[in-house]
Protein backbone atom coordinates (compact mmCIF):
# COMPACT_ATOMS: atom_id res chain seq x y z
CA UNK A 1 14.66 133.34 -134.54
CA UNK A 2 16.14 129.57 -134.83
CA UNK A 3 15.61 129.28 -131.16
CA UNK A 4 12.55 127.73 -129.71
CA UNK A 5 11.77 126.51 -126.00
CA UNK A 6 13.16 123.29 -124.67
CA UNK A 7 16.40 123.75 -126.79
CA UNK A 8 19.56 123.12 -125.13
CA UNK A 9 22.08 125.75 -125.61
CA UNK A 10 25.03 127.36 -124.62
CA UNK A 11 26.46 130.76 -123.77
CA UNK A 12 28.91 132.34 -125.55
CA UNK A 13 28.89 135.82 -123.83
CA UNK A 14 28.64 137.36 -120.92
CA UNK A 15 29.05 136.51 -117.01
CA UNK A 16 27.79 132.91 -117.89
CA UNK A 17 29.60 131.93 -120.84
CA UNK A 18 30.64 128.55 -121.43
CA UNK A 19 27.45 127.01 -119.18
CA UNK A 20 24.69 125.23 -120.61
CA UNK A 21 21.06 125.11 -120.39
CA UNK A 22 17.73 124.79 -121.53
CA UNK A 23 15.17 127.33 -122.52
CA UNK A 24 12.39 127.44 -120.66
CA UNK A 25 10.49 130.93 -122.78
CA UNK A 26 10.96 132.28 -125.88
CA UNK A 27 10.40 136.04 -126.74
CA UNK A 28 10.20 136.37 -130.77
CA UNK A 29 9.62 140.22 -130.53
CA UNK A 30 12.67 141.17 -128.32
CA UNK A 31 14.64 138.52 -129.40
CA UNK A 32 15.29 137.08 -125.88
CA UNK A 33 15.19 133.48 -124.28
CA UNK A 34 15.31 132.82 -121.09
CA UNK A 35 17.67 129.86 -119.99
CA UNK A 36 17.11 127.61 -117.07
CA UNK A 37 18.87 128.49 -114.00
CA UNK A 38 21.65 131.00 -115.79
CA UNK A 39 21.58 134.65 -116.05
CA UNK A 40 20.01 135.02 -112.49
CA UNK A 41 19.61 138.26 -110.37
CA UNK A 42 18.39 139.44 -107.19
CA UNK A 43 14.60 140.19 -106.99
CA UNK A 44 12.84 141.69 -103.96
CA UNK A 45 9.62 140.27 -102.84
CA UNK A 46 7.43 142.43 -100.67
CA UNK A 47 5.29 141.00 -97.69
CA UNK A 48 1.92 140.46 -98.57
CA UNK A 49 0.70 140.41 -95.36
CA UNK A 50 0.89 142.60 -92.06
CA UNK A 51 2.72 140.05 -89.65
CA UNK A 52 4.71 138.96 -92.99
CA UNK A 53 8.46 139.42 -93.69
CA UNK A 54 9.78 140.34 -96.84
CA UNK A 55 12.32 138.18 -99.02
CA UNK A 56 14.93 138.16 -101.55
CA UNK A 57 14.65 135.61 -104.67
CA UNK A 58 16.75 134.44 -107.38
CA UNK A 59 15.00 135.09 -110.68
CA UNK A 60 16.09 134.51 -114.27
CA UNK A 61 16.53 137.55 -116.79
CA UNK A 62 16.00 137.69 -120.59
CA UNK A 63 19.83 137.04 -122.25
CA UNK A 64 19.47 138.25 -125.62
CA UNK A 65 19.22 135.27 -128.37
CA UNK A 66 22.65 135.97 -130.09
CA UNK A 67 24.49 135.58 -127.05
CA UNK A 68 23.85 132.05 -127.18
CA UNK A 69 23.72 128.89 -129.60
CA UNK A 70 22.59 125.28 -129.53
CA UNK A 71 24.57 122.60 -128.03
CA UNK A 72 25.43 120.02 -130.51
């Protein structure tokens, strides 16, 4: 993979495409990056204590390496 972390990049697929971003981890073995602040979905958090609520967090998913390339 010619992608490492702190690259700055740019989709080219996908519900994203055309944003740029930097990558923040690298995942040589499944050929995924994660980029900062794109590809973002809906994670629920449970309450860790009794008198706790529960929450809902933005989280950033794996985008698979060939659906992006470096900004120039």
């Amino acid at each position: 993979m010619k992608l490492k972390k702190g690259d700055n990049v740019i989709i080219i697929t996908g519900k994203d495409k055309g944003k740029k971003g930097k990558i923040v981890k690298v995942f040589p073995s499944d050929n995924k990056v994660i980029v900062e602040g794109l590809n973002m979905m809906k994670r629920s958090q449970r309450p860790r204590r009794t008198n706790e609520k529960g929450s809902i967090k933005n989280v950033e998913m794996p985008i698979h390496a060939s659906n992006v390339k470096k900004a120039v």
